[in-house]
C-alpha atoms as a PDB file:
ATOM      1  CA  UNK A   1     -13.163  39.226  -9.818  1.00  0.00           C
ATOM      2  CA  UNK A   2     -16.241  37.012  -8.420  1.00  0.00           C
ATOM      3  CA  UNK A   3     -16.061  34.609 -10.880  1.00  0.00           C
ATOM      4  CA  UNK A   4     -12.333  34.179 -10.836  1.00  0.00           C
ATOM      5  CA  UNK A   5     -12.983  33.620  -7.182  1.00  0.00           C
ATOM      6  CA  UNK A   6     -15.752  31.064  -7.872  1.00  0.00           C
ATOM      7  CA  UNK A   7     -13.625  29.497 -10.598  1.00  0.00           C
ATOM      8  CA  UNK A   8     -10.377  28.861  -8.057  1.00  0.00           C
ATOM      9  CA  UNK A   9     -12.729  27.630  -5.243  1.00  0.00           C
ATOM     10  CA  UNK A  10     -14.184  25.103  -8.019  1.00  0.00           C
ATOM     11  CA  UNK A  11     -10.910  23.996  -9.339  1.00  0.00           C
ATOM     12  CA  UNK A  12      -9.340  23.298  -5.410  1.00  0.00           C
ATOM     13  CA  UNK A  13     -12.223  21.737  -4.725  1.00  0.00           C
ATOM     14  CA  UNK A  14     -12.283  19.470  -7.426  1.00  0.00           C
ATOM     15  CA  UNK A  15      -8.125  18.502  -7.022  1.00  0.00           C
ATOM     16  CA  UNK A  16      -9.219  17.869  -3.255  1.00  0.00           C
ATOM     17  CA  UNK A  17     -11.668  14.995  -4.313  1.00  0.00           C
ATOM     18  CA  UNK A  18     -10.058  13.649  -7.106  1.00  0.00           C
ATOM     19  CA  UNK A  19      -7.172  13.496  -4.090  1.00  0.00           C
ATOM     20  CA  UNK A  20      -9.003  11.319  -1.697  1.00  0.00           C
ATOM     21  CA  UNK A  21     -10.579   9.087  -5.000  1.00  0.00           C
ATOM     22  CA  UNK A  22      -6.994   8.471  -5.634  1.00  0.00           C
ATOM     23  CA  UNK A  23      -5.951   7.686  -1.702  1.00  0.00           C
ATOM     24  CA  UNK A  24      -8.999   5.469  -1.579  1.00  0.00           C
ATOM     25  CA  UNK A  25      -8.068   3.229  -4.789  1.00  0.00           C
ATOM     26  CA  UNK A  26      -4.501   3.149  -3.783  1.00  0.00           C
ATOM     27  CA  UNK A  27      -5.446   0.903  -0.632  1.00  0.00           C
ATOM     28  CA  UNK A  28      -7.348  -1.322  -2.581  1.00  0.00           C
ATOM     29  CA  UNK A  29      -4.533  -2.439  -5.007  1.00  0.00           C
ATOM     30  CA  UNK A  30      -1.934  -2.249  -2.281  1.00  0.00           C
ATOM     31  CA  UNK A  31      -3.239  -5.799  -1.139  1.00  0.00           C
ATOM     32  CA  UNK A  32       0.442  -8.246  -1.373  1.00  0.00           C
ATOM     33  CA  UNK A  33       0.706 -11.557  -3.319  1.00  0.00           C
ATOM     34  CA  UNK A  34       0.809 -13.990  -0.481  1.00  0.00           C
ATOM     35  CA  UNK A  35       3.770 -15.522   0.600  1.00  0.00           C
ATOM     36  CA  UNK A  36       3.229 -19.122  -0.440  1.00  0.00           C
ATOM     37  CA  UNK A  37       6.153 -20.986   1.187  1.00  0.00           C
ATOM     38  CA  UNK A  38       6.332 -22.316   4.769  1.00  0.00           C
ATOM     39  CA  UNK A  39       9.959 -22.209   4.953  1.00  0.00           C
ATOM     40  CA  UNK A  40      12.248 -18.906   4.899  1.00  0.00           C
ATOM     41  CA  UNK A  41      13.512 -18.374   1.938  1.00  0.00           C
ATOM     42  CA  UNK A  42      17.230 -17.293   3.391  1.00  0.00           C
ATOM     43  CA  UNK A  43      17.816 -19.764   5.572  1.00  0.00           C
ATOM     44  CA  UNK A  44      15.657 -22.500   4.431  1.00  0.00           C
ATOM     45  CA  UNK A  45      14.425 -22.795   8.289  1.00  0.00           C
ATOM     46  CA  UNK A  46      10.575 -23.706   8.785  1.00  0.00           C
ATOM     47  CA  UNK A  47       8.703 -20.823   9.565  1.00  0.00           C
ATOM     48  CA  UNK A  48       8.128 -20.131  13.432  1.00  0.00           C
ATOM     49  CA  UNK A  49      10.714 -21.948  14.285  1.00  0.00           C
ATOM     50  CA  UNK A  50      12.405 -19.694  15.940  1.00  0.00           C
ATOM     51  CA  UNK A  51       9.630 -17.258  16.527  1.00  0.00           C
ATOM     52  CA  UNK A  52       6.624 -15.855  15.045  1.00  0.00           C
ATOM     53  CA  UNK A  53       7.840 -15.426  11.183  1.00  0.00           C
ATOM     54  CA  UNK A  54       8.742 -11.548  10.430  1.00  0.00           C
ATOM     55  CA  UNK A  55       6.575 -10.583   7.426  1.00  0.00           C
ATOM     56  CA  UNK A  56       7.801  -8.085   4.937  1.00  0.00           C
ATOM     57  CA  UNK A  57       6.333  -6.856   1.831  1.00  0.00           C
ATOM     58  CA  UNK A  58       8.963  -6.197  -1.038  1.00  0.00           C
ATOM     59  CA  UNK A  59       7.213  -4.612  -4.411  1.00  0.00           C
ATOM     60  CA  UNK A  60       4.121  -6.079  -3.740  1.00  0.00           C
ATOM     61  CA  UNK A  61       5.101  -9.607  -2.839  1.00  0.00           C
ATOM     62  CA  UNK A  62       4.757 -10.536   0.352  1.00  0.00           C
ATOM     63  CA  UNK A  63       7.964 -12.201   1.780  1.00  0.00           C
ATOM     64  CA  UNK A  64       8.255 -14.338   5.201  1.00  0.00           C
ATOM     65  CA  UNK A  65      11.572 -14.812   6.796  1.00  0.00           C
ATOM     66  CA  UNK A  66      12.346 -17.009  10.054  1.00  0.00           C
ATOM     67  CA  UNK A  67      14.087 -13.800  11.748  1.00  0.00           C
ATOM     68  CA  UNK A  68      14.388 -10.067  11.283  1.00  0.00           C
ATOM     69  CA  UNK A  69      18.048 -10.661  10.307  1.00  0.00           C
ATOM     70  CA  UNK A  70      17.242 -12.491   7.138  1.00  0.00           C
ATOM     71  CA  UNK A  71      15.456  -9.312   5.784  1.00  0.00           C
ATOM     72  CA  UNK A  72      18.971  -7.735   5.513  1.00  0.00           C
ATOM     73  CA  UNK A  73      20.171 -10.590   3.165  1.00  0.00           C
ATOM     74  CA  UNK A  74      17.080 -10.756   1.338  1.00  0.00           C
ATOM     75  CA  UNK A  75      18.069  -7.338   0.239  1.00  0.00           C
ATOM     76  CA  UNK A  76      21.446  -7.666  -0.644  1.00  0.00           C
ATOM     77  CA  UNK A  77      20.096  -9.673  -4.030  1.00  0.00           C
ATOM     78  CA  UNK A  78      16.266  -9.359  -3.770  1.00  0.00           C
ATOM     79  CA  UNK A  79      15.759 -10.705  -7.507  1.00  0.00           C
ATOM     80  CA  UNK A  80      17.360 -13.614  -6.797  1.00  0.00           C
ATOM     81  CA  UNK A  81      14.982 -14.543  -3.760  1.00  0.00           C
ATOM     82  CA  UNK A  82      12.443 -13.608  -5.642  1.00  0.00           C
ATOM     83  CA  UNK A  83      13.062 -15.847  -8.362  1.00  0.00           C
ATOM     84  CA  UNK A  84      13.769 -18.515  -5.855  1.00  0.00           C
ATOM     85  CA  UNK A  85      10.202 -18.119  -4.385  1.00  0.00           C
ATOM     86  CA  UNK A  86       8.470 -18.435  -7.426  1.00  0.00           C
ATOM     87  CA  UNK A  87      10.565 -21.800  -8.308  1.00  0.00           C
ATOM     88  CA  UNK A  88       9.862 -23.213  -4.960  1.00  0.00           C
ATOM     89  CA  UNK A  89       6.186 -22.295  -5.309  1.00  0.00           C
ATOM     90  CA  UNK A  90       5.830 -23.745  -8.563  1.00  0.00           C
ATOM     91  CA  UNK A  91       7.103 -26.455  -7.014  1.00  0.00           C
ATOM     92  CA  UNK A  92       4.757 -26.969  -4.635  1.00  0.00           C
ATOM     93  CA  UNK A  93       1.969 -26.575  -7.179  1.00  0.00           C
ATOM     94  CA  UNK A  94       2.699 -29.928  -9.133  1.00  0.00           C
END
């Protein structure tokens, strides 16, 4: 009975770390893809604008719109933004 006591507190102890190793990488790889466009990619307004630009991150890809409202058509067809970002941004590259 001891050492199926000792052998339960070893095994929760070790799912606790490996827990809190796993937490602790997760935060390093959630770090978004910067938004590379200074325009909002609904509208087409230049960012802040209106206001300060409302930041949103959608699957690891930072996205900047001019207004909350945008966010709402952004997700309507998110691939298609998306797409329209990078082809804007490769744009810019040349």
């Amino acid at each position: 009975m001891k050492m199926f006591k000792l052998a339960l507190g070893l095994a929760v102890a070790a799912a606790l770390i490996a827990t809190v190793t796993v937490r602790a990488d997760d935060t390093k790889a959630a770090k978004p893809i910067p938004y590379p466009l200074k325009t909002c990619p609904i509208s087409g307004d230049k960012l802040g604008s209106m206001d300060k630009p409302y930041v949103f991150v959608y699957e690891g890809q930072e996205i900047k719109f001019c207004c909350p409202d945008c966010k709402k058509d952004f997700l309507k067809d998110p691939k298609k933004y998306l797409k329209q970002i990078k082809e804007e941004a490769a744009k810019l590259k040349k």
